[in-house]
C-alpha atoms as a PDB file:
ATOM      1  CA  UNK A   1      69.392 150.495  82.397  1.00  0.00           C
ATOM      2  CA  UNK A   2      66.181 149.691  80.541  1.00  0.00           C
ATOM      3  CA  UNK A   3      66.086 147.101  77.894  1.00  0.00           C
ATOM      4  CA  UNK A   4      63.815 147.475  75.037  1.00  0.00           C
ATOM      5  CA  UNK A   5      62.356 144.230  76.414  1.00  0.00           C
ATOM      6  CA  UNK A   6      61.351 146.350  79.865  1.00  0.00           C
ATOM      7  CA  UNK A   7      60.381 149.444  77.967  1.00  0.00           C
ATOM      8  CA  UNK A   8      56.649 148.489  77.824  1.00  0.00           C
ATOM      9  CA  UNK A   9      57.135 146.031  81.218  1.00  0.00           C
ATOM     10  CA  UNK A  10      53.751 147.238  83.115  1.00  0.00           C
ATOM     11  CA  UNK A  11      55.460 146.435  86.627  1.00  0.00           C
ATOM     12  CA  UNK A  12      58.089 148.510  85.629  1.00  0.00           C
ATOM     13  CA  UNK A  13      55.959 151.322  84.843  1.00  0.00           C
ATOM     14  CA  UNK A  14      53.380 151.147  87.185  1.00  0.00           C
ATOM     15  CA  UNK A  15      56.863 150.967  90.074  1.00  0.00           C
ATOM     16  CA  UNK A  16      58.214 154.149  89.035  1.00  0.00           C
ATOM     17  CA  UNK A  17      54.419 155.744  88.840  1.00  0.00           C
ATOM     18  CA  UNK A  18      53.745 154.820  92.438  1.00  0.00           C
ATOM     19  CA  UNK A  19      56.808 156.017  93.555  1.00  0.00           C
ATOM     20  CA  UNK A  20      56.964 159.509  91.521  1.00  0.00           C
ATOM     21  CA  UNK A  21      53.260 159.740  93.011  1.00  0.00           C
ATOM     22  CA  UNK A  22      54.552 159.170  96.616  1.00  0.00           C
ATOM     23  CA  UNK A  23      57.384 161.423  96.240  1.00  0.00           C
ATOM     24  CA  UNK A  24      54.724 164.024  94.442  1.00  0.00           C
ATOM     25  CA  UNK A  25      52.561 163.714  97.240  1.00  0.00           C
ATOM     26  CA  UNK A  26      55.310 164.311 100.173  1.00  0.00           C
ATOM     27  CA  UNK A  27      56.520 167.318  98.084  1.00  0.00           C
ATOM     28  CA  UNK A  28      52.769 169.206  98.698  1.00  0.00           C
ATOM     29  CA  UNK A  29      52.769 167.934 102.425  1.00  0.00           C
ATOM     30  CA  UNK A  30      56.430 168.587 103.503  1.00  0.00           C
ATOM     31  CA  UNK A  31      56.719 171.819 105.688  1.00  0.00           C
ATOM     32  CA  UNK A  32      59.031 173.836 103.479  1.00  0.00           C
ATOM     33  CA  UNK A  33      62.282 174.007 105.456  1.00  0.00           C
ATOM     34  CA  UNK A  34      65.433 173.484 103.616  1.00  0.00           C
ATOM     35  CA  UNK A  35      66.677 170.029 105.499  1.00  0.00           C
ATOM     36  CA  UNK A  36      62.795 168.491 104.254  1.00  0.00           C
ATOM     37  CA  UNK A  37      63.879 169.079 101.054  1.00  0.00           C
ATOM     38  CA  UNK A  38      67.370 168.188 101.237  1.00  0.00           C
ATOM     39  CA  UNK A  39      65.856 164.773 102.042  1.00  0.00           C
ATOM     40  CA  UNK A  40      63.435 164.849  99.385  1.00  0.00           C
ATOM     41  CA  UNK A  41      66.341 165.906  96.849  1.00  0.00           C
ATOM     42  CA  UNK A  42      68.200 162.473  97.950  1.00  0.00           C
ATOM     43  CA  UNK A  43      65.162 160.726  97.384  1.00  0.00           C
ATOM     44  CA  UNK A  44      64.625 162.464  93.884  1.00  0.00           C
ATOM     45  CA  UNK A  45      64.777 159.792  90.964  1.00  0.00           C
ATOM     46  CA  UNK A  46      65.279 162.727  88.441  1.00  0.00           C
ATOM     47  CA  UNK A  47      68.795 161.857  87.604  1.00  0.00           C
ATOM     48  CA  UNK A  48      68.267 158.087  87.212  1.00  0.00           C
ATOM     49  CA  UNK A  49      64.893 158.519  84.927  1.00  0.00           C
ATOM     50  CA  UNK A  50      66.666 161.365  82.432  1.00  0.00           C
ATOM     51  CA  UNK A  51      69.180 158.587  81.661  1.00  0.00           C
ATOM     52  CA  UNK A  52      66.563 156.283  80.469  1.00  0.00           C
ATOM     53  CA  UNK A  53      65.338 159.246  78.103  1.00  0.00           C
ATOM     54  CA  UNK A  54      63.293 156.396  75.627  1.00  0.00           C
ATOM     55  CA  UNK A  55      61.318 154.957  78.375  1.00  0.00           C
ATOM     56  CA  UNK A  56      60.134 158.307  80.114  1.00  0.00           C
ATOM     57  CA  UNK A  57      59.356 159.403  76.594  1.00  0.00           C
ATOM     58  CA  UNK A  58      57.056 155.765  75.788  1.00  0.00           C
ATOM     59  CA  UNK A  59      54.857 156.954  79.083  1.00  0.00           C
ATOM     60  CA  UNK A  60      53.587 160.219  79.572  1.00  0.00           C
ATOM     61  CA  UNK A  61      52.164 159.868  83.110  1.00  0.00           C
ATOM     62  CA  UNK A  62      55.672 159.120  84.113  1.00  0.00           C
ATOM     63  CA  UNK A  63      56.831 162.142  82.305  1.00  0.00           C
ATOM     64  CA  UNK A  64      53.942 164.176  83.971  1.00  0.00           C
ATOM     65  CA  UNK A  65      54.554 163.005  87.273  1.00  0.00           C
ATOM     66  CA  UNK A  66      58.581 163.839  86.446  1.00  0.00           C
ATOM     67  CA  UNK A  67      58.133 167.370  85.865  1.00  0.00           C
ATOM     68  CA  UNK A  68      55.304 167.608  88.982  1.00  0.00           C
ATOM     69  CA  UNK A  69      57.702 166.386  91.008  1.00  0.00           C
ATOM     70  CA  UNK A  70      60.603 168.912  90.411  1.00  0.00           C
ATOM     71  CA  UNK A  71      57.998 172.214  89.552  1.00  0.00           C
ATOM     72  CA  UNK A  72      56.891 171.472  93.602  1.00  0.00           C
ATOM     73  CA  UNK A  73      60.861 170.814  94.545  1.00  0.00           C
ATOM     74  CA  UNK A  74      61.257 174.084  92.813  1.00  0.00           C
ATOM     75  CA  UNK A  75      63.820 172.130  89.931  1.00  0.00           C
ATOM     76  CA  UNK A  76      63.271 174.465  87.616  1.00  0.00           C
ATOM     77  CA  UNK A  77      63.373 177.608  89.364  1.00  0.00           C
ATOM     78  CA  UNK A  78      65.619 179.443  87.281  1.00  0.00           C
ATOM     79  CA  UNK A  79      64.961 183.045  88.334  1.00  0.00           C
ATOM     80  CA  UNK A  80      67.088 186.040  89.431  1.00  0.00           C
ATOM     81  CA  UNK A  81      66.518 185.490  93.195  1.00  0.00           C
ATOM     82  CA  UNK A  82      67.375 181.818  92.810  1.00  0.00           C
ATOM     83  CA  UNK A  83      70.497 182.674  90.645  1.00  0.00           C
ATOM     84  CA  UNK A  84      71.207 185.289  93.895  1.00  0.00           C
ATOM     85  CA  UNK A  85      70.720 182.238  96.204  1.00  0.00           C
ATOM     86  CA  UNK A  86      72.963 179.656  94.513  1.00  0.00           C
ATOM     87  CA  UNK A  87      74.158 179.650  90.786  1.00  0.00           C
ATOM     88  CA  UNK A  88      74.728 175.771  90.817  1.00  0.00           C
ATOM     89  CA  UNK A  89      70.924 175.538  91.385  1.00  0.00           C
ATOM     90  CA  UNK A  90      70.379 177.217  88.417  1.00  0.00           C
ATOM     91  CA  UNK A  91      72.874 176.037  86.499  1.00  0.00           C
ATOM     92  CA  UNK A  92      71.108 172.442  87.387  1.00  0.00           C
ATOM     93  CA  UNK A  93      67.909 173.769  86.432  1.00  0.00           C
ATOM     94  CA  UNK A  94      68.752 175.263  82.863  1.00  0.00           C
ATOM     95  CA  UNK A  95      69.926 171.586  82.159  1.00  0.00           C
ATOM     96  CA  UNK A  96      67.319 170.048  83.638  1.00  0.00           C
ATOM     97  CA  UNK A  97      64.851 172.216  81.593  1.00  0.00           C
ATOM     98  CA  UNK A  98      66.851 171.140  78.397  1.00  0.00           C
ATOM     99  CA  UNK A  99      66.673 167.228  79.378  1.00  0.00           C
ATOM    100  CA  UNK A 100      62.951 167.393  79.687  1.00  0.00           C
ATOM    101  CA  UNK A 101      62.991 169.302  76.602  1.00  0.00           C
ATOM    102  CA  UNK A 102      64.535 166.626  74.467  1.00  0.00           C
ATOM    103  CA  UNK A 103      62.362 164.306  75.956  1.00  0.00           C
ATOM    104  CA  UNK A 104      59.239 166.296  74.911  1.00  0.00           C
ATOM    105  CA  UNK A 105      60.738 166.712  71.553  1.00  0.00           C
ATOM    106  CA  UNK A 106      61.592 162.843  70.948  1.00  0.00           C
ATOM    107  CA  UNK A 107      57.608 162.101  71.996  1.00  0.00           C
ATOM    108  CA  UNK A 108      55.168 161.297  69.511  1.00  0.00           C
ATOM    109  CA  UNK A 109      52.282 163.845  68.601  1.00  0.00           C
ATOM    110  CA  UNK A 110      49.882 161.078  70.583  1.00  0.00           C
ATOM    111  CA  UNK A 111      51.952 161.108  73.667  1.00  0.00           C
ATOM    112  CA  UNK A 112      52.265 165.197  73.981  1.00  0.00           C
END
């Protein structure tokens, strides 16, 4: 939970930065079997950062970082194969794709 107090905290920021950049980072040098990224999905802040919507929103890096993170976890991979593979995927994915649309949308012209 993010106070407006923390919303411009620069520790704060620059935290989840580094770690979104670590995670970004391991997601480009993981060997692309499905228990690496099971691990990687655990480790995957997603979930926690869409709930503090204002905050990602106030810093576009971490936003950036955000959606590298899940295009190289393949988050948003909403295609027929996938859908083949496993509809809950997709089904994550389509609401995913809406949560980081809202956030877009709530951004200031500056920030997109």
């Amino acid at each position: 939970d993010v106070t407006a107090r923390d919303i411009d905290d620069p520790a704060l920021t620059h935290g989840i930065a580094a770690t979104l950049r670590t995670l970004v980072i391991a997601t480009f040098r993981t060997p692309r079997t499905r228990v690496m990224f099971q691990i990687l999905r655990r480790f995957n802040p997603t979930s926690a950062l869409m709930e503090m919507k204002t905050f990602v929103a106030r810093h576009e890096y971490v936003f950036v970082l955000l959606l590298q993170l899940n295009v190289n976890m393949g988050s948003f991979d909403v295609s027929r194969e996938a859908m083949a593979e496993n509809v809950e995927d997709v089904y994550r994915g389509f609401t995913l794709l809406q949560e980081v649309a809202s956030i877009y949308a709530s951004m200031d012209d500056e920030r997109k």
